[in-house]
Protein backbone atom coordinates (compact mmCIF):
# COMPACT_ATOMS: atom_id res chain seq x y z
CA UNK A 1 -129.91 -97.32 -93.25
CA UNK A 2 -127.36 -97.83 -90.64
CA UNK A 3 -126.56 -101.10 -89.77
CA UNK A 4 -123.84 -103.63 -88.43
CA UNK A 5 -121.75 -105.41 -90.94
CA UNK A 6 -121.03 -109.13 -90.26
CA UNK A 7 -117.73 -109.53 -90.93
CA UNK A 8 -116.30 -106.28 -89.22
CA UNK A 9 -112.94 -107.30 -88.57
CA UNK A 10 -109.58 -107.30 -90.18
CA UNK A 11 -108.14 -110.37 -92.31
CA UNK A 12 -104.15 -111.62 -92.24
CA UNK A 13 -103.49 -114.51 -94.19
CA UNK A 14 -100.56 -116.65 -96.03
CA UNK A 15 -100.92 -116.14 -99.42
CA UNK A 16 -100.83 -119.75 -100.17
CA UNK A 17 -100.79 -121.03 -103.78
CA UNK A 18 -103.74 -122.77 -104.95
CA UNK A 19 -103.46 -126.06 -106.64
CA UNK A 20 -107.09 -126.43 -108.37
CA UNK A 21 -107.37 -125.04 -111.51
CA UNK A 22 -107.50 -121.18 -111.78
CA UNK A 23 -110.77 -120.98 -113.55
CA UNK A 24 -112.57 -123.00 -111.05
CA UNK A 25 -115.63 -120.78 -109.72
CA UNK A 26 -118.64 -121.45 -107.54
CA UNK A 27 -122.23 -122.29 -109.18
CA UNK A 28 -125.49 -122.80 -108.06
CA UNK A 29 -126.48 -122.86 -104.44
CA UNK A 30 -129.34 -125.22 -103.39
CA UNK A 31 -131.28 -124.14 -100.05
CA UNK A 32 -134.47 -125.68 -97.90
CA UNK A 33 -136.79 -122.95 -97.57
CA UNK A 34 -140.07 -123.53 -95.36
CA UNK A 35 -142.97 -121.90 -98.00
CA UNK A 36 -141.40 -121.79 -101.61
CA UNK A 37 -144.21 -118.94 -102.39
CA UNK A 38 -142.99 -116.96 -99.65
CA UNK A 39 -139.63 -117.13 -100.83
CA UNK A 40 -139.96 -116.94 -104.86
CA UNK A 41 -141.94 -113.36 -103.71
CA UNK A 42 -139.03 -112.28 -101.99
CA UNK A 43 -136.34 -113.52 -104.28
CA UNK A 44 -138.53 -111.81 -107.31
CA UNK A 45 -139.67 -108.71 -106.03
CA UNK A 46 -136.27 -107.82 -102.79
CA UNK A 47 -133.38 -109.57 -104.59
CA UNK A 48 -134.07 -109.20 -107.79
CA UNK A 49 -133.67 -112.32 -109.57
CA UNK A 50 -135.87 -114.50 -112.16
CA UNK A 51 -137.68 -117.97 -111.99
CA UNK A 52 -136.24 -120.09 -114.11
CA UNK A 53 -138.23 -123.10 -113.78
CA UNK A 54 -140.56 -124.48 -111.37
CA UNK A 55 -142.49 -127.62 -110.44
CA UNK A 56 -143.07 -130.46 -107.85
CA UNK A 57 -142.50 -127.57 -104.64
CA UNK A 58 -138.96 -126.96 -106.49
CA UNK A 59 -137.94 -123.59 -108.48
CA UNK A 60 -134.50 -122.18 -109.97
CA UNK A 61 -133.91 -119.04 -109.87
CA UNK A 62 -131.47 -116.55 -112.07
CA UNK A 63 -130.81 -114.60 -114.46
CA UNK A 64 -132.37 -115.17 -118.25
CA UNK A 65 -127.97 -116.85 -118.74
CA UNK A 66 -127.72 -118.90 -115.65
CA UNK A 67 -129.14 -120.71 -112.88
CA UNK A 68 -128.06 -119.07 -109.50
CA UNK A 69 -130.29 -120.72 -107.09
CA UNK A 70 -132.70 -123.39 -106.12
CA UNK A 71 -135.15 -123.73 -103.96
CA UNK A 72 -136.74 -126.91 -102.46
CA UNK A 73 -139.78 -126.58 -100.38
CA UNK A 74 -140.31 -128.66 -96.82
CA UNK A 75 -143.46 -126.95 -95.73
CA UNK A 76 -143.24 -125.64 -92.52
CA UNK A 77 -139.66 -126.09 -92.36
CA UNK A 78 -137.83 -123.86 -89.30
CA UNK A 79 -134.60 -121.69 -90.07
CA UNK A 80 -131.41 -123.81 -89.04
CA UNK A 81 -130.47 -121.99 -86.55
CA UNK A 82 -126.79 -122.12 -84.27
CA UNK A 83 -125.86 -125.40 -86.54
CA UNK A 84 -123.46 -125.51 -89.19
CA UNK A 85 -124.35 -124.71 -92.98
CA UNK A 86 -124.88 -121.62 -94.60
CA UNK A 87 -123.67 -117.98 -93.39
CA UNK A 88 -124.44 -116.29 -96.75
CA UNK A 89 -124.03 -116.63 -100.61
CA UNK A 90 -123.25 -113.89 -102.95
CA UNK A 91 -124.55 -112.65 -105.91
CA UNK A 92 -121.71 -110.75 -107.86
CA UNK A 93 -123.08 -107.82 -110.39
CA UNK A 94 -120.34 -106.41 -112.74
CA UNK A 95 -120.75 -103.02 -112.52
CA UNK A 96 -121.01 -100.52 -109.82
CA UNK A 97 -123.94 -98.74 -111.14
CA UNK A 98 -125.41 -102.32 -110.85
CA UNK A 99 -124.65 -102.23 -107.03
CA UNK A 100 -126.22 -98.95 -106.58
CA UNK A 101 -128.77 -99.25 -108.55
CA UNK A 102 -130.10 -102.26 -106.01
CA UNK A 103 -128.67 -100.13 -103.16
CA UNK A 104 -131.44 -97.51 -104.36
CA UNK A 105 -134.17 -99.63 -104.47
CA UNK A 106 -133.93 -100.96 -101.10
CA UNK A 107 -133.98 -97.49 -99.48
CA UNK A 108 -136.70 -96.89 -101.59
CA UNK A 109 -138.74 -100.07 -100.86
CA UNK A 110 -137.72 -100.15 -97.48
CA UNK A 111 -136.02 -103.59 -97.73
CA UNK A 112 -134.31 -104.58 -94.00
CA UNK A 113 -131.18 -105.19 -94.27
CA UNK A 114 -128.26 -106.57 -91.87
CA UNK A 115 -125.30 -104.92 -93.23
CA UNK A 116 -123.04 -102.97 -95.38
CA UNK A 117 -119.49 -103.02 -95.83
CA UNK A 118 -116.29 -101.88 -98.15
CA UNK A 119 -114.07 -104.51 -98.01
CA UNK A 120 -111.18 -102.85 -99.85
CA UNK A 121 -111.67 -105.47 -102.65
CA UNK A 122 -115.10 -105.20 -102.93
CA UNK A 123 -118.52 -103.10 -101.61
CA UNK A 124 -121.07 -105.28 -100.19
CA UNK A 125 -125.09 -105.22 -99.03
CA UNK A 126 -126.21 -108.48 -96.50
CA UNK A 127 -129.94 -109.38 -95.94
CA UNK A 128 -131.57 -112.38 -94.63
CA UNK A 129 -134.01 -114.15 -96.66
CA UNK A 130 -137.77 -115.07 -94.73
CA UNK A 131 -135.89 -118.40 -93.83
CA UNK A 132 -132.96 -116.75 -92.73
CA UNK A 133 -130.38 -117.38 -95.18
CA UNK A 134 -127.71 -114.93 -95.66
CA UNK A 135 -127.73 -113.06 -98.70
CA UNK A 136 -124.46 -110.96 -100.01
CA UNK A 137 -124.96 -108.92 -102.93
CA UNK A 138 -121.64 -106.89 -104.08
CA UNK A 139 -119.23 -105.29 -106.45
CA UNK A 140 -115.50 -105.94 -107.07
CA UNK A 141 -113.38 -103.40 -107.35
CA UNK A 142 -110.93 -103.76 -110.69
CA UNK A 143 -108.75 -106.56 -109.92
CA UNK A 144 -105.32 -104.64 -110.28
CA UNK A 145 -106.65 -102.51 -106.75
CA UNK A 146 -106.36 -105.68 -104.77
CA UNK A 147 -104.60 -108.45 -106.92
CA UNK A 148 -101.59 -109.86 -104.20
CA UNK A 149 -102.94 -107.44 -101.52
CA UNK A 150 -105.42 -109.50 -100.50
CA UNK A 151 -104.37 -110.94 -97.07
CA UNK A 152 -103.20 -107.30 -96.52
CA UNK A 153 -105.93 -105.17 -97.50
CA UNK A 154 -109.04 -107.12 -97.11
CA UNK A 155 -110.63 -105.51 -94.29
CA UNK A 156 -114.26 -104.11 -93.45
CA UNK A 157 -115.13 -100.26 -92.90
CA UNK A 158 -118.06 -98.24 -93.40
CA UNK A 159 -119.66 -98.30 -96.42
CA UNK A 160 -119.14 -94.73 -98.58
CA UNK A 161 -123.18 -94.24 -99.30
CA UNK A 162 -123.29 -90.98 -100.68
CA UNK A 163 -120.31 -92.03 -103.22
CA UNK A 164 -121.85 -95.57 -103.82
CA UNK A 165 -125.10 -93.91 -104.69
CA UNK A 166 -123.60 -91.33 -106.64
CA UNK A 167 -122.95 -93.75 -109.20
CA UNK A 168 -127.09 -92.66 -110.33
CA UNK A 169 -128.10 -89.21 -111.90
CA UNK A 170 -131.39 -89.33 -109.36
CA UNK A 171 -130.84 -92.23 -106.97
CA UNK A 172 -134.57 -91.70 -106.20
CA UNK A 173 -136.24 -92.03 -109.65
CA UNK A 174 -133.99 -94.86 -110.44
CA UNK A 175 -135.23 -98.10 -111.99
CA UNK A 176 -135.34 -101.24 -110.89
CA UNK A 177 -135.63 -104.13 -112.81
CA UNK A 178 -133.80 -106.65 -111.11
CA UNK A 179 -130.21 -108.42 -111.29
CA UNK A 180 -128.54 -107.64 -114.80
CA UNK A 181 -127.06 -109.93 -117.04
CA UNK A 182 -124.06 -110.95 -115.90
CA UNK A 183 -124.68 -111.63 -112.01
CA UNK A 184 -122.68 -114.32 -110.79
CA UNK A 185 -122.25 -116.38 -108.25
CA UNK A 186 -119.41 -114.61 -106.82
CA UNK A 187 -118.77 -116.99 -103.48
CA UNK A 188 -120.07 -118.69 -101.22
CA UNK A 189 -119.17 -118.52 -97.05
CA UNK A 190 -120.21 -121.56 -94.96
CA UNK A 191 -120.79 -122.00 -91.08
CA UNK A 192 -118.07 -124.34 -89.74
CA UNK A 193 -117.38 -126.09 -86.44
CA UNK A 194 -113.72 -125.52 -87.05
CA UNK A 195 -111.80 -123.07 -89.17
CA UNK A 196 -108.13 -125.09 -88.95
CA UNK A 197 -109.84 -128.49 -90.12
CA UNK A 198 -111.93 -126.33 -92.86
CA UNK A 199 -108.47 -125.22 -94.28
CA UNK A 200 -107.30 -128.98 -94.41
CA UNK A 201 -110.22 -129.68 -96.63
CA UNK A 202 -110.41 -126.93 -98.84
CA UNK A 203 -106.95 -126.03 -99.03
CA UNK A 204 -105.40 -129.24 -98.45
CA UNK A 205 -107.64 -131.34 -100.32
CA UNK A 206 -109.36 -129.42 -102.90
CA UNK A 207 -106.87 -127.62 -103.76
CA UNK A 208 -107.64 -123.64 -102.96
CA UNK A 209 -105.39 -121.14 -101.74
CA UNK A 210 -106.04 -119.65 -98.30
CA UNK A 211 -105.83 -116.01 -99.51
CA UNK A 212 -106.65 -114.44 -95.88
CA UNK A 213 -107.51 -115.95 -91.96
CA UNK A 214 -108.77 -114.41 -89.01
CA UNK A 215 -107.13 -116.75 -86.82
CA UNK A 216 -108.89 -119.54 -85.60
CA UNK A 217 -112.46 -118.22 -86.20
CA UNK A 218 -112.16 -117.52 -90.37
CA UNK A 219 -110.97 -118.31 -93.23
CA UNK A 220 -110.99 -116.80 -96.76
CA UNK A 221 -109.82 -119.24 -99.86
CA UNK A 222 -109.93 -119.49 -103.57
CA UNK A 223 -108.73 -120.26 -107.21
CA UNK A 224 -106.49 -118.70 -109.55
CA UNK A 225 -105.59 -115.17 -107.17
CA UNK A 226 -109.69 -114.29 -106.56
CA UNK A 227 -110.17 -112.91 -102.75
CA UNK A 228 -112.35 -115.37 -101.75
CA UNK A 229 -114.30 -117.87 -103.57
CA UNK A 230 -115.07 -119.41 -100.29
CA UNK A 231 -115.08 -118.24 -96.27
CA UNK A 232 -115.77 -120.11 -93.70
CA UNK A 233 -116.20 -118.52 -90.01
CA UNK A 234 -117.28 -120.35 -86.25
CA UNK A 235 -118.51 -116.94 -85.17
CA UNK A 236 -121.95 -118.44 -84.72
CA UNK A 237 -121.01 -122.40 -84.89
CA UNK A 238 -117.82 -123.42 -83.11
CA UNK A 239 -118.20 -126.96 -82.55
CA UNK A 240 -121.40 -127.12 -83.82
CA UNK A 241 -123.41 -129.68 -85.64
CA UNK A 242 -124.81 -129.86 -88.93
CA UNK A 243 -128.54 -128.58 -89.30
CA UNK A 244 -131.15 -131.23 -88.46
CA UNK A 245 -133.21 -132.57 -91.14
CA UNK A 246 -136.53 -130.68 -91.50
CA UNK A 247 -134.91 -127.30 -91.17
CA UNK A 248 -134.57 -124.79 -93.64
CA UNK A 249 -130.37 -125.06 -94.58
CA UNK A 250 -127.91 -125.35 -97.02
CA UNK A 251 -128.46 -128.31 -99.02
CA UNK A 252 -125.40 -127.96 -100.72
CA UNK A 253 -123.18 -125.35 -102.82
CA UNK A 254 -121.07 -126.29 -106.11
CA UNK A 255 -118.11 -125.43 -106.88
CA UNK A 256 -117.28 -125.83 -110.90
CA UNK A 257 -114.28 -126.39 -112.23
CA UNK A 258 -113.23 -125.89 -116.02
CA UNK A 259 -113.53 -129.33 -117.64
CA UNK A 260 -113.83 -133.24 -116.63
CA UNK A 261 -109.48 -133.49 -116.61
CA UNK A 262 -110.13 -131.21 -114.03
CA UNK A 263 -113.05 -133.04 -112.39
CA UNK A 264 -110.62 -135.84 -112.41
CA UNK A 265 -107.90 -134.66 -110.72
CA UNK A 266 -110.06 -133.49 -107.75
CA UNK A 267 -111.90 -136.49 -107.14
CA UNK A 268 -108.68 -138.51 -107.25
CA UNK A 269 -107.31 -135.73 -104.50
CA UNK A 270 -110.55 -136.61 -102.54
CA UNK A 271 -110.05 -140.08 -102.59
CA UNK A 272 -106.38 -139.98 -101.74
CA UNK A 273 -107.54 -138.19 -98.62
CA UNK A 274 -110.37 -141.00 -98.16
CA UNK A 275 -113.25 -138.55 -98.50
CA UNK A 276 -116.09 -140.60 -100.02
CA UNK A 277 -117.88 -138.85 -103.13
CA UNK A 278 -121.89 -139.70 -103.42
CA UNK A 279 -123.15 -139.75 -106.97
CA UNK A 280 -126.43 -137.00 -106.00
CA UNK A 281 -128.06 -136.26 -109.02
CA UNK A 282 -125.98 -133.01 -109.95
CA UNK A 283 -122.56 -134.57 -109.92
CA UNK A 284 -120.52 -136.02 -107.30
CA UNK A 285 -121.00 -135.09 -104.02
CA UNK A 286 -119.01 -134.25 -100.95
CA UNK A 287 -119.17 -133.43 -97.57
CA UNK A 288 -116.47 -130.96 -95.46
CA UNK A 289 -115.31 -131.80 -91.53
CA UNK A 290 -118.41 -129.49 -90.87
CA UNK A 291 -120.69 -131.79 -92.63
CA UNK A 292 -121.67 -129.33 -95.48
CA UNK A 293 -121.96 -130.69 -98.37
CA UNK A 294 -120.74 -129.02 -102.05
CA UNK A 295 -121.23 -130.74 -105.72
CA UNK A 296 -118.50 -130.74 -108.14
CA UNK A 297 -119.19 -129.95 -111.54
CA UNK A 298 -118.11 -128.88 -115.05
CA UNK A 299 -119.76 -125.72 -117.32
CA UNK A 300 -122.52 -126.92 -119.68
């Protein structure tokens, strides 16, 4: 299983100090996918997680606690392609056991994968879904490894295998019976046309902190001291447009935030800024420079 990590280079950043609330965390991301049957067997039976609820070519998907993703079908629909939208989301499990445990039964069931990485504050496995959306599923370590380190430290070298898989008495004869209670949504890292005017929206808007850049072609930003709760890279999309309609993309992430003072404050940043909010069904709705599009919301 040796394969190319996507993100094999080394982060620098500037620390800065974000101004949305520190419990703010990402939620649910909704995709396009082109044969929801195709996909709800893969997302079952690869990735590990649970149908929620289905109906009308529409399904969520999770764990028995929370929704982590839905699905809407457009039959037929192409992958997206060299546009803007989604690079990959990431499921967060809270334990390394958890990580190796799915580690195990991809060798096992001979599940392709595109990468695998230790990122100093975290160990990570990439796939691409039959659409070709980019799947993260990883670990953090403890947060006192990497706390204040992170535009330092956060970097990408060869995964340890043998150690990560170690975690098992018999690697082989190990179980698996999907995500465990307590996967999250850990972040989310978006296609851009431009890294500098990302920054502006997300930093400068939203109120994140840009915890780590790779110059001009990433970014890495968050809430309350986290690594990354969002990335944003050009390395397939510089000056790209969004995703045409019809295509299997992002239809948008969502990024909750602790209560509705909260809510509040955001949407008055947004508006300061003269970023229009659309009311979309899930909450209010915006759109980055890129043209991807993430809901606000509050826990409930």
């Amino acid at each position: 299983m040796s394969v190319r990590d996507p993100e094999e280079l080394t982060a620098a950043g500037d620390g800065g100090v974000a101004t949305i609330a520190p419990a703010t965390r990402m939620g649910a991301v909704h995709l396009t996918v082109g044969d929801l049957e195709r996909s709800l067997g893969y997302y079952e039976s690869v990735i590990g997680l649970e149908v929620l609820d289905q109906g009308a070519g529409r399904a969520a998907l999770g764990t028995h606690e929370r929704t982590l993703l839905v699905l809407v079908e457009e039959a037929g629909a192409p992958p997206a392609g060299r546009h803007t939208g989604l690079y990959h989301f990431a499921l967060l499990v809270p334990e390394r056991s958890q990580l190796a445990a799915w580690l195990a039964h991809a060798a096992r069931d001979e599940v392709p994968m595109t990468g695998m990485s230790d990122h100093y504050v975290s160990e990570a496995l990439y796939l691409r879904d039959p659409d070709g959306h980019g799947i993260e599923i990883y670990w953090d370590r403890p947060r006192d490894h990497w706390e204040g380190q992170v535009r330092e430290r956060m970097t990408s070298l060869p995964l340890d295998l043998q150690s990560l898989l170690g975690e098992l008495p018999d690697p082989a004869a190990a179980e698996f019976e999907g995500l465990p209670a307590g996967t999250v949504m850990g972040h989310v890292h978006l296609k851009v046309s431009d890294v500098p005017e990302t920054i502006g929206f997300y930093r400068d808007v939203l109120g994140f902190g840009l915890m780590a850049h790779l110059g001009s072609a990433a970014a890495f930003l968050a809430a309350g001291g986290y690594h990354h709760h969002l990335g944003a890279n050009t390395w397939e999309s510089a000056g790209a447009s969004p995703p045409p309609e019809g295509t299997a993309a992002l239809r948008h992430a969502t990024i909750v935030v602790p209560d509705e003072g909260e809510l509040d404050q955001v949407i008055a940043r947004l508006s300061a800024a003269g970023v229009p909010a659309e009311e979309s069904g899930h909450g209010p709705l915006v759109r980055d420079p890129s043209g991807n599009a993430v809901v606000l919301d509050t826990p409930g």
